[in-house]
N, C-alpha and C. Protein backbone atom coordinates (compact mmCIF):
# COMPACT_ATOMS: atom_id res chain seq x y z
N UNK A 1 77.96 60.20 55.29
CA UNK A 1 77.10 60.46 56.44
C UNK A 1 77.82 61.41 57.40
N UNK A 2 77.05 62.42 57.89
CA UNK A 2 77.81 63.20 58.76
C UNK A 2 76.67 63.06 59.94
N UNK A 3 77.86 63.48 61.37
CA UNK A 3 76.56 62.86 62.45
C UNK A 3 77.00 64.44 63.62
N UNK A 4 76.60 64.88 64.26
CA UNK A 4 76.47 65.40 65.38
C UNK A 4 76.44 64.47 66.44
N UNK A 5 76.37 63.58 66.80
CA UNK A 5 75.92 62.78 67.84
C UNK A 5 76.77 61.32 67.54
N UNK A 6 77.11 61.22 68.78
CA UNK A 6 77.51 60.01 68.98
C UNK A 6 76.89 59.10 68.72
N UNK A 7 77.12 57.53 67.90
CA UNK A 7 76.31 56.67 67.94
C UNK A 7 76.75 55.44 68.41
N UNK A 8 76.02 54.41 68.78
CA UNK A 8 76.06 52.59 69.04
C UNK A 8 75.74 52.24 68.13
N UNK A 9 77.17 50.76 67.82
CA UNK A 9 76.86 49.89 66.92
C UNK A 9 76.70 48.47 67.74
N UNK A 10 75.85 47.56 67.45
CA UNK A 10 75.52 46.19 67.92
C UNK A 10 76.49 45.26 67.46
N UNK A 11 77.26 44.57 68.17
CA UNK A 11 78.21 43.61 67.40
C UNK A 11 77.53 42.36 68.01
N UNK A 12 77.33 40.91 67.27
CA UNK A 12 77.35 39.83 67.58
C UNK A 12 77.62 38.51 67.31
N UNK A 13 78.92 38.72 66.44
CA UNK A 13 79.65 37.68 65.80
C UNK A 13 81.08 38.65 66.07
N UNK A 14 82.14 38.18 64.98
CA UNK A 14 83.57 38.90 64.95
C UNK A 14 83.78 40.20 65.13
N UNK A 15 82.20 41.05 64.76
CA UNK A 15 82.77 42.40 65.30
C UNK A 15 82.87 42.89 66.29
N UNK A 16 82.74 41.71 67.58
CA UNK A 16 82.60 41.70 68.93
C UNK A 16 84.12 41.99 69.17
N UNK A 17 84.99 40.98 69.10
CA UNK A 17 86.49 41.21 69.13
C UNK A 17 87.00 41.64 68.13
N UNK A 18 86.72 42.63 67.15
CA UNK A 18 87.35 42.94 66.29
C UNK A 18 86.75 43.87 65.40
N UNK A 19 86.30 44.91 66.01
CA UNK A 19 85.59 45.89 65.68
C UNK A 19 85.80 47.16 64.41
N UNK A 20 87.21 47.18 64.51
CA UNK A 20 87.98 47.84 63.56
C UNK A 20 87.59 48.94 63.04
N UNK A 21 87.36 49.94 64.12
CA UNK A 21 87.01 51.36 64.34
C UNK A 21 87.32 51.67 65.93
N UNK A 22 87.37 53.38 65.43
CA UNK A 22 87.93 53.86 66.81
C UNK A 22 86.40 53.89 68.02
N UNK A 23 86.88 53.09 69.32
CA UNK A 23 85.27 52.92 69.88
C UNK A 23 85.83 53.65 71.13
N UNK A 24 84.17 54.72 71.81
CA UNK A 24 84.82 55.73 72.47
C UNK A 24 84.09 54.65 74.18
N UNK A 25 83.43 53.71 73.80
CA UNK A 25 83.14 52.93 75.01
C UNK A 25 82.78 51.60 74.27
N UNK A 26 82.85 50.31 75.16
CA UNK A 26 82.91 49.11 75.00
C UNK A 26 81.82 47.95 75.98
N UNK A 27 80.21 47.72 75.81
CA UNK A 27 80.22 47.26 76.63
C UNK A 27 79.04 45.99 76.47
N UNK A 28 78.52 45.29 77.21
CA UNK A 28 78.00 44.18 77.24
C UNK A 28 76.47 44.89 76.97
N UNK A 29 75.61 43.85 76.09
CA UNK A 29 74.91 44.89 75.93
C UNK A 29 73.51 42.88 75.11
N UNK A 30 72.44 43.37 75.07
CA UNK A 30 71.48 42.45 75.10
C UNK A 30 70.37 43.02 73.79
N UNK A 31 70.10 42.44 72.54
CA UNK A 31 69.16 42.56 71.32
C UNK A 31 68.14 41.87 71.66
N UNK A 32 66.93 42.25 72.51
CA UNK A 32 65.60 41.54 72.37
C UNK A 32 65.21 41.36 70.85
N UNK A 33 64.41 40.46 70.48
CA UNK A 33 63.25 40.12 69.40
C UNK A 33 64.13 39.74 68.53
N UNK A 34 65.72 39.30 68.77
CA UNK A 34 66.75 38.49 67.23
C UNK A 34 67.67 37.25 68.23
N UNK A 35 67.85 36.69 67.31
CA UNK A 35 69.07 35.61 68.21
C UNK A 35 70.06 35.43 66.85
N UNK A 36 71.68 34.94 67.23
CA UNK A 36 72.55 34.92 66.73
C UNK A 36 71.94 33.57 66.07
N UNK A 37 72.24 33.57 64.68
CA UNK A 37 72.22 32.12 63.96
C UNK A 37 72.88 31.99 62.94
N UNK A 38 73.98 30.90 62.61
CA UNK A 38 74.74 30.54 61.58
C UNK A 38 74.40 30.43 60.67
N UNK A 39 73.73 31.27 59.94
CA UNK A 39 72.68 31.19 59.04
C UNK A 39 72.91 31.82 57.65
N UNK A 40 74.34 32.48 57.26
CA UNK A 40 74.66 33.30 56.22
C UNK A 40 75.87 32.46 55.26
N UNK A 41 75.63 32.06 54.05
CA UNK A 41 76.98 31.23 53.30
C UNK A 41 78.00 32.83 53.28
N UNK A 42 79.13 32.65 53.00
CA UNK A 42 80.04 33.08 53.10
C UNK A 42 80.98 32.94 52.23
N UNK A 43 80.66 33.65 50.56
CA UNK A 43 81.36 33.89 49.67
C UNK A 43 82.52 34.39 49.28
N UNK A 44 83.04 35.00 50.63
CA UNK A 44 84.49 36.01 50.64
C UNK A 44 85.45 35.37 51.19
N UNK A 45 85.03 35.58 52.36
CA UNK A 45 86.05 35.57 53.92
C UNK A 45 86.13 34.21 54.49
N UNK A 46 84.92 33.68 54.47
CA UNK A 46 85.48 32.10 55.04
C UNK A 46 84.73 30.88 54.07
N UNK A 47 84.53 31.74 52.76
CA UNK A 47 84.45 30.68 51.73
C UNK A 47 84.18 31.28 50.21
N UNK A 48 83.82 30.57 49.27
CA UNK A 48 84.30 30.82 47.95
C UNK A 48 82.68 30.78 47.05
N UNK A 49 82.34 31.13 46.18
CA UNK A 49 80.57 31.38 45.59
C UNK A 49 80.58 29.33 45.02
N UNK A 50 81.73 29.44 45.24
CA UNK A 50 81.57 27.54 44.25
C UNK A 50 81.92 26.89 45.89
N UNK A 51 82.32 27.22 46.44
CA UNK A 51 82.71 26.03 47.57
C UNK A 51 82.51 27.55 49.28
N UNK A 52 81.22 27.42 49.19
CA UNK A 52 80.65 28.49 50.48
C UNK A 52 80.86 27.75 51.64
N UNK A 53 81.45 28.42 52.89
CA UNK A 53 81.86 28.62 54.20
C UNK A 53 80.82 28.87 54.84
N UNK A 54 80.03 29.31 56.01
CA UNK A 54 78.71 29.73 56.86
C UNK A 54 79.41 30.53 57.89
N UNK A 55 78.52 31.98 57.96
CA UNK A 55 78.81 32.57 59.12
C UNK A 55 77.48 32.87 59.83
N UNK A 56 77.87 33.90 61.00
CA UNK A 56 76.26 33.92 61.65
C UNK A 56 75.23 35.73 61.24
N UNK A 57 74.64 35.67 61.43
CA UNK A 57 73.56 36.54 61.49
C UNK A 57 72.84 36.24 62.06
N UNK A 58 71.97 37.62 62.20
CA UNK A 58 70.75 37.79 63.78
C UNK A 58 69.49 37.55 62.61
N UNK A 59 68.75 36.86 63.61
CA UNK A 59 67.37 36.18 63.27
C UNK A 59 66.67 36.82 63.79
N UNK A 60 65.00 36.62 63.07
CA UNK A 60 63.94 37.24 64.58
C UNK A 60 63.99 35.93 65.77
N UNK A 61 63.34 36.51 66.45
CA UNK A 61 62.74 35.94 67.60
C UNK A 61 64.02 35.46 68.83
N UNK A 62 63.44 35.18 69.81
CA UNK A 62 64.41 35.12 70.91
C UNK A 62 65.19 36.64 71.27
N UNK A 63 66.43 36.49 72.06
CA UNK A 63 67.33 37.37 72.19
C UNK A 63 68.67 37.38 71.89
N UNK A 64 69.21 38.48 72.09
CA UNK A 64 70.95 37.84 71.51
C UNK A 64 71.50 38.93 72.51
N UNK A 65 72.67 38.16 72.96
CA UNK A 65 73.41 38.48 74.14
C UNK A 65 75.06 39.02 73.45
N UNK A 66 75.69 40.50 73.14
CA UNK A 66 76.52 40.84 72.62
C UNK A 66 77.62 42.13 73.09
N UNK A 67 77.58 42.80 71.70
CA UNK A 67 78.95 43.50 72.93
C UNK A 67 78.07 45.23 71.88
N UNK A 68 78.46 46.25 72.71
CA UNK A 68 77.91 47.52 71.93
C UNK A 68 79.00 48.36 72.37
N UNK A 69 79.21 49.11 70.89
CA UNK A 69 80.03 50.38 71.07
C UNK A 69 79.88 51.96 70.83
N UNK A 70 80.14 52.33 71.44
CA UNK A 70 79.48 53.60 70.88
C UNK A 70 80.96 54.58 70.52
N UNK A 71 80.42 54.97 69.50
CA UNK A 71 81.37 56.01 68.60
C UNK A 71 81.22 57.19 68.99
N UNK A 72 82.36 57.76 68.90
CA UNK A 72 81.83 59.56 69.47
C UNK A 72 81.54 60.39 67.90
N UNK A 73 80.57 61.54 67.71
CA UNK A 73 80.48 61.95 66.49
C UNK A 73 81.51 62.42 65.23
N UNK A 74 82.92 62.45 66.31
CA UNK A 74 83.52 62.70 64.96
C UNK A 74 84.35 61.27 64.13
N UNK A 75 83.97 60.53 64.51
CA UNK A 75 84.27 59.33 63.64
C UNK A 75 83.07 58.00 63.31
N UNK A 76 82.16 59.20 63.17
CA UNK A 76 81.02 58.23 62.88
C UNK A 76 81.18 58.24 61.09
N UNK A 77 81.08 59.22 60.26
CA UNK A 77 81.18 58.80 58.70
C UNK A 77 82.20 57.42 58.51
N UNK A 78 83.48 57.66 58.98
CA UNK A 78 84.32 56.79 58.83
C UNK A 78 84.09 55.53 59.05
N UNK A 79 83.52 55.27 60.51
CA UNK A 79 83.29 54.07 61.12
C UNK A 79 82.22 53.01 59.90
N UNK A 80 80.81 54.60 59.85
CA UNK A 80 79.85 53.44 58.46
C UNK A 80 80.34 53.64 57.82
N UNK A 81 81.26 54.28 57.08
CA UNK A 81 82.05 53.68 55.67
C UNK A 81 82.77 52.43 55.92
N UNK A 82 83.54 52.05 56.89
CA UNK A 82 83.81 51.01 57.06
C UNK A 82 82.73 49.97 57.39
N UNK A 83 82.13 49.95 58.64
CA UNK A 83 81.19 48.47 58.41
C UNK A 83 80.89 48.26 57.18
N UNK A 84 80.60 49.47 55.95
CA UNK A 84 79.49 48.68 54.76
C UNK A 84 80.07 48.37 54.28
N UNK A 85 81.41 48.71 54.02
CA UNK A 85 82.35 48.16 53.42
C UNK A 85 82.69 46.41 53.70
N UNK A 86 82.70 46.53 54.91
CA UNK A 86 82.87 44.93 55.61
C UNK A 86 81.39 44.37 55.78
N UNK A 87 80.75 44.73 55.79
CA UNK A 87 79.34 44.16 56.08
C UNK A 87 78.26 43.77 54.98
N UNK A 88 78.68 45.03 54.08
CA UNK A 88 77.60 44.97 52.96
C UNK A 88 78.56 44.46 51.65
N UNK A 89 79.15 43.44 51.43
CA UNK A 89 79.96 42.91 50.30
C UNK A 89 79.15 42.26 49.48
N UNK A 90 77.92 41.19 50.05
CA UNK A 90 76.82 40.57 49.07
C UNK A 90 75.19 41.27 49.60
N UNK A 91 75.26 42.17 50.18
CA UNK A 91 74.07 42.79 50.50
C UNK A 91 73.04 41.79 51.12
N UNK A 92 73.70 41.01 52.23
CA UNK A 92 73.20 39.64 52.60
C UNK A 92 72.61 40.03 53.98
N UNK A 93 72.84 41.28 54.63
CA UNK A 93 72.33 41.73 55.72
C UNK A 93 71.38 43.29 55.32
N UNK A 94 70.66 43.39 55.94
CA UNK A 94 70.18 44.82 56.28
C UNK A 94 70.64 45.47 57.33
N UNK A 95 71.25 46.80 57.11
CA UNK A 95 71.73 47.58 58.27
C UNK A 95 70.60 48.01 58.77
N UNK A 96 70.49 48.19 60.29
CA UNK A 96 69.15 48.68 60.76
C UNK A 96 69.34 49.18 62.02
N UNK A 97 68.76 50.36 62.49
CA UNK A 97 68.79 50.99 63.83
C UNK A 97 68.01 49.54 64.89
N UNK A 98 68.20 49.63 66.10
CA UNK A 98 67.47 48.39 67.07
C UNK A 98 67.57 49.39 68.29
N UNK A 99 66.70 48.40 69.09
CA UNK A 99 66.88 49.09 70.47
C UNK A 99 67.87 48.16 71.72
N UNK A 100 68.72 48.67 72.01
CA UNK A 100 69.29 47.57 72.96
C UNK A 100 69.27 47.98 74.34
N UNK A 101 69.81 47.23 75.08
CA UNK A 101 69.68 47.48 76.32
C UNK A 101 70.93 47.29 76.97
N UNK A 102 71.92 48.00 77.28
CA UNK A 102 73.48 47.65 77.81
C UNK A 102 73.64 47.16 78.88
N UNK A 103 74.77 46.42 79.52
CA UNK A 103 75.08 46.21 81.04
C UNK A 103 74.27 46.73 81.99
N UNK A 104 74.89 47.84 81.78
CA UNK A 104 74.72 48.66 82.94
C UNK A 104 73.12 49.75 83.03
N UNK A 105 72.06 48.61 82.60
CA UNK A 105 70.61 49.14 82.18
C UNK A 105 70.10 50.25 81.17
N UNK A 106 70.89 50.86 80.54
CA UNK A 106 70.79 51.80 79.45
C UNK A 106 69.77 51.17 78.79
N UNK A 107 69.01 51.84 77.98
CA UNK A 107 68.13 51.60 76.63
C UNK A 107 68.79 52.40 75.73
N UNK A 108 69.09 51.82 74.61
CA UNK A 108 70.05 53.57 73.51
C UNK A 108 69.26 52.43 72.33
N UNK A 109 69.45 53.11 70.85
CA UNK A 109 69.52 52.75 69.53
C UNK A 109 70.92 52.51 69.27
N UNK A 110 70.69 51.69 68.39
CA UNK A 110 72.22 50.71 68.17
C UNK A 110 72.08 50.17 66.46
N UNK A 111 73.26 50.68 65.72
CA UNK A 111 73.13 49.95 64.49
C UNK A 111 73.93 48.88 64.23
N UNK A 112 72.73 48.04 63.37
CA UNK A 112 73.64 46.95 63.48
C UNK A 112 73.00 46.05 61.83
N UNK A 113 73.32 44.60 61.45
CA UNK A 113 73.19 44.18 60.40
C UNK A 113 72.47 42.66 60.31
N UNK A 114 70.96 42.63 60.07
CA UNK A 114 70.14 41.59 60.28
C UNK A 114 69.92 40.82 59.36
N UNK A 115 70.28 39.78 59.06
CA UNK A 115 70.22 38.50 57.72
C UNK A 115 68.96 39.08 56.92
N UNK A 116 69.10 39.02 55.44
CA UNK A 116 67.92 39.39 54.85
C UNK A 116 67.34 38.13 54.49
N UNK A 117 66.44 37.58 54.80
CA UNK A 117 66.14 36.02 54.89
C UNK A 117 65.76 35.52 53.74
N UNK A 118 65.62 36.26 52.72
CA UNK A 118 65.18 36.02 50.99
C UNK A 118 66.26 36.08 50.31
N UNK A 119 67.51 36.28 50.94
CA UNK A 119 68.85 36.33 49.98
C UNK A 119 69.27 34.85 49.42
N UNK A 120 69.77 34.60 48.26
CA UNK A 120 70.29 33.56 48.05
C UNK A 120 71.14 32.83 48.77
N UNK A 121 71.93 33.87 50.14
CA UNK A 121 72.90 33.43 50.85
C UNK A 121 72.57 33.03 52.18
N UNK A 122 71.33 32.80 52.09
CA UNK A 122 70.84 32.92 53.59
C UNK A 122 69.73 31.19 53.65
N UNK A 123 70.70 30.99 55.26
CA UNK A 123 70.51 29.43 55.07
C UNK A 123 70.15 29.31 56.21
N UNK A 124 69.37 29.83 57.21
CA UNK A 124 68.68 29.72 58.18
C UNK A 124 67.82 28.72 58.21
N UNK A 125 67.51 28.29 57.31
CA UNK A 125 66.70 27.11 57.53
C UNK A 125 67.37 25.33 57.38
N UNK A 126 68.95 25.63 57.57
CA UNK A 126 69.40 24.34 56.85
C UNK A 126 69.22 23.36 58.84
N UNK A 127 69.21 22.38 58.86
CA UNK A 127 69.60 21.70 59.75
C UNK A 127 70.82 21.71 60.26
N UNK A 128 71.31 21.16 61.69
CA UNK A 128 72.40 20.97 62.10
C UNK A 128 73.54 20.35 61.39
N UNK A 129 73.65 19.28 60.88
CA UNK A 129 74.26 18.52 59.92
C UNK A 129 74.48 19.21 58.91
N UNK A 130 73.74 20.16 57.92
CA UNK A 130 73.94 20.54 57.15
C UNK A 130 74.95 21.69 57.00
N UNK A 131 75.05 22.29 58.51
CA UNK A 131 75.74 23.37 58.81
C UNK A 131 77.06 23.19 59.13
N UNK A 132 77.12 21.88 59.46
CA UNK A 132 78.31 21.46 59.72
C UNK A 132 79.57 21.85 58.77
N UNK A 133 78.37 21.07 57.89
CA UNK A 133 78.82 20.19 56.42
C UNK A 133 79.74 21.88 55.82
N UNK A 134 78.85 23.10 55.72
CA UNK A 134 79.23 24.48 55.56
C UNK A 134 80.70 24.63 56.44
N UNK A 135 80.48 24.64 57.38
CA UNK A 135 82.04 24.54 58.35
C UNK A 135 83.02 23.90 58.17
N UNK A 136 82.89 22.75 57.61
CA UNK A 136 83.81 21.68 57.38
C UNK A 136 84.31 22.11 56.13
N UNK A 137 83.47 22.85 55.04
CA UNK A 137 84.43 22.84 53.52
C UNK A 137 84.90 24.21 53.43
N UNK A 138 84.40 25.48 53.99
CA UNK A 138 84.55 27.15 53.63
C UNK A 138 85.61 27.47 54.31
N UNK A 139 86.27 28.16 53.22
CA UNK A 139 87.72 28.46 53.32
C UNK A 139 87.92 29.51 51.97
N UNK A 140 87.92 31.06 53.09
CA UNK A 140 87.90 32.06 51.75
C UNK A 140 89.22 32.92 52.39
N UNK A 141 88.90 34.50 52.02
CA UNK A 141 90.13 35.28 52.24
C UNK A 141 90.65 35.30 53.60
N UNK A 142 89.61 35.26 54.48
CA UNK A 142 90.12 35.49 56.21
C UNK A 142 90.34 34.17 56.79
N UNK A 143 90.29 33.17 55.86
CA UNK A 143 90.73 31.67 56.81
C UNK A 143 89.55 30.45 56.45
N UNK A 144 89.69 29.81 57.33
CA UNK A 144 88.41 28.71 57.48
C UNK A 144 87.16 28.87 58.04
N UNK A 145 85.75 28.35 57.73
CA UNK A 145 84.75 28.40 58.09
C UNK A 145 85.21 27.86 59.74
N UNK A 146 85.48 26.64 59.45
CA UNK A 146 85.63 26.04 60.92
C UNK A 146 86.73 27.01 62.12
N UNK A 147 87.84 27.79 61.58
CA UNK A 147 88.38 28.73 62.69
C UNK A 147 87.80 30.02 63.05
N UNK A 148 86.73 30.03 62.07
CA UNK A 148 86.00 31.58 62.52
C UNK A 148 84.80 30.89 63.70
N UNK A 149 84.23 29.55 63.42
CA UNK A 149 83.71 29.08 64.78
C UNK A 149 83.87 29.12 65.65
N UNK A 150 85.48 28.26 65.32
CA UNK A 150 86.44 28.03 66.84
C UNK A 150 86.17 29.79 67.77
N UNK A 151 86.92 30.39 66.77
CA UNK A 151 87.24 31.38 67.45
C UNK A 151 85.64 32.08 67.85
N UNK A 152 84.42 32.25 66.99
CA UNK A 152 83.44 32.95 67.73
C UNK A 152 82.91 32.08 68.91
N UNK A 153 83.27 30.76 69.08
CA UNK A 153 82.44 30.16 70.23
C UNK A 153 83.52 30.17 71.25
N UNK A 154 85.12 31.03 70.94
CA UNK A 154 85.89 30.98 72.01
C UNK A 154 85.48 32.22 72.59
N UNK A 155 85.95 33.26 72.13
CA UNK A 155 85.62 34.89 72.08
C UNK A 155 84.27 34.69 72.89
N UNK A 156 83.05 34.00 72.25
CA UNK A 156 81.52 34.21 73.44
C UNK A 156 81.54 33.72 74.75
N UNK A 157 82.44 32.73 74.91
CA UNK A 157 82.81 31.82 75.99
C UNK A 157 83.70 33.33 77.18
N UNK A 158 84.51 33.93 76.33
CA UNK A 158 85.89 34.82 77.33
C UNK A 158 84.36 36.03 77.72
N UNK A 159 83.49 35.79 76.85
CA UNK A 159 82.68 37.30 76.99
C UNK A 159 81.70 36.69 78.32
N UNK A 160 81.39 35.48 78.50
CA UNK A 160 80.71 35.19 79.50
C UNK A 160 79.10 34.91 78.97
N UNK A 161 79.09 34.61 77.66
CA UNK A 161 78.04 34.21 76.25
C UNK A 161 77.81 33.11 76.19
N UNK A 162 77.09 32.18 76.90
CA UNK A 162 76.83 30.62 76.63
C UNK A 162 76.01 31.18 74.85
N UNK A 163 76.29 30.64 74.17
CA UNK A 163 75.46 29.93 72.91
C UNK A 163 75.28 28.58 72.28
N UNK A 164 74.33 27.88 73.24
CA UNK A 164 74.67 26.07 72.88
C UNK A 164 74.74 25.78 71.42
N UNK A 165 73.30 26.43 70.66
CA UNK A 165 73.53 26.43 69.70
C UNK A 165 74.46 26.40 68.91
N UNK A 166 75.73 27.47 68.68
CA UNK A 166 77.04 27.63 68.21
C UNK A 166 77.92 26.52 68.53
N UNK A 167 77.51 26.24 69.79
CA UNK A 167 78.60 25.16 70.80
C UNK A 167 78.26 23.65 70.06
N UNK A 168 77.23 23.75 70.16
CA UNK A 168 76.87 22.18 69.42
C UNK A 168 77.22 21.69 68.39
N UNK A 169 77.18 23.32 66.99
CA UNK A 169 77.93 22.87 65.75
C UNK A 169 79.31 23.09 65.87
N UNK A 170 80.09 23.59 66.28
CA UNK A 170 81.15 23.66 66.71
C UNK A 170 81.55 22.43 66.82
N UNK A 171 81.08 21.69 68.40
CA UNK A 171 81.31 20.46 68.70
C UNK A 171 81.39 19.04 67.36
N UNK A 172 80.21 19.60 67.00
CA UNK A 172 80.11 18.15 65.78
C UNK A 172 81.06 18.63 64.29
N UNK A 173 80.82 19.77 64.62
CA UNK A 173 82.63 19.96 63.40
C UNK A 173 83.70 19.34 63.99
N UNK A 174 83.93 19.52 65.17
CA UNK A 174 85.63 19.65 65.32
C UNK A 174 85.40 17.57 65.22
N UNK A 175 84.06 16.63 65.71
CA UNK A 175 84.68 15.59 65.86
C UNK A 175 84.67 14.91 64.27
N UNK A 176 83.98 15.44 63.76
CA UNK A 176 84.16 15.07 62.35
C UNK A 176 85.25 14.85 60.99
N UNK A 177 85.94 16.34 61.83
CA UNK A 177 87.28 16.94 61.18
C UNK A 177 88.51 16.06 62.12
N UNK A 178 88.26 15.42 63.51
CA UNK A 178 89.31 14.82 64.23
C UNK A 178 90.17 15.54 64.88
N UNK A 179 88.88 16.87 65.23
CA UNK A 179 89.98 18.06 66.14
C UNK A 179 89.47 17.38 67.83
């Protein structure tokens, strides 16, 4: 991909703190019509295709409250070679342009990666308990299901991100596990 133009990417899980591209601004930024949901098994990074981990992806409906960066044009090929690289490993998201709305009232287009809800990996519909249950056993290349929680419901907390949702399974992991 070659770009003339600077672009925004939408982060709202780990690529919030950990973006891993060169970003030419950093800022608080709001996805009408999706909300963050723990809703993706996790075959790689925080779990295994025989013993799956859960991470999150954006849903329809509601909003999602996140972080946006914008790339300047000469490191835009690089940057999407990298997300798809990190993003598209089971083709469990769709990359997709959105409209967001930043801090500081901007409207821009923003790319970013929305659960494909017909994937085999996609568990948006499991109950609380059940999600737990995902947190409590996934454990792949980047660590534990349960420390990529910890850490996304710490990271949303430093960003000024209530997500009860997150907070709640979080909560009923850690008392389960005896954290």
């Amino acid at each position: 991909m070659t770009s003339d133009q600077d672009i925004w990417i939408f982060g709202y899980g780990s690529l919030m703190w950990s973006p891993g591209f060169k970003v030419a601004e950093d800022v608080p930024a709001r996805l009408p019509g999706y909300h963050r949901d723990l809703c993706i098994l996790s075959y790689v990074f925080r779990g295994t295709p025989e013993v799956p981990g859960i991470v999150v992806g954006l849903n329809p409906g509601g909003a999602c409250a996140g972080r946006a960066f914008r790339v300047c044009a000469e490191h835009v090929p690089e940057t999407m070679d990298y997300l798809h690289e990190r993003e598209m490993v089971n083709n469990v998201y769709t990359p997709t342009w959105v409209d967001i709305t930043l801090g500081d009232a901007r409207n821009v287009s923003a790319y970013t990666f929305v659960a494909v809800r017909d994937h085999a990996q996609y568990v948006g519909h499991l109950d609380q308990e059940e999600k737990v249950a995902y947190v409590l056993q996934g454990y792949g290349a980047g660590g534990s299901a349960l420390e990529y929680l910890e850490n996304t419901c710490t990271h949303l907390r430093s960003l000024g991100i209530n997500d009860e949702t997150l907070e709640a399974i979080l909560q009923a992991a850690q008392a389960k596990s005896g954290k």
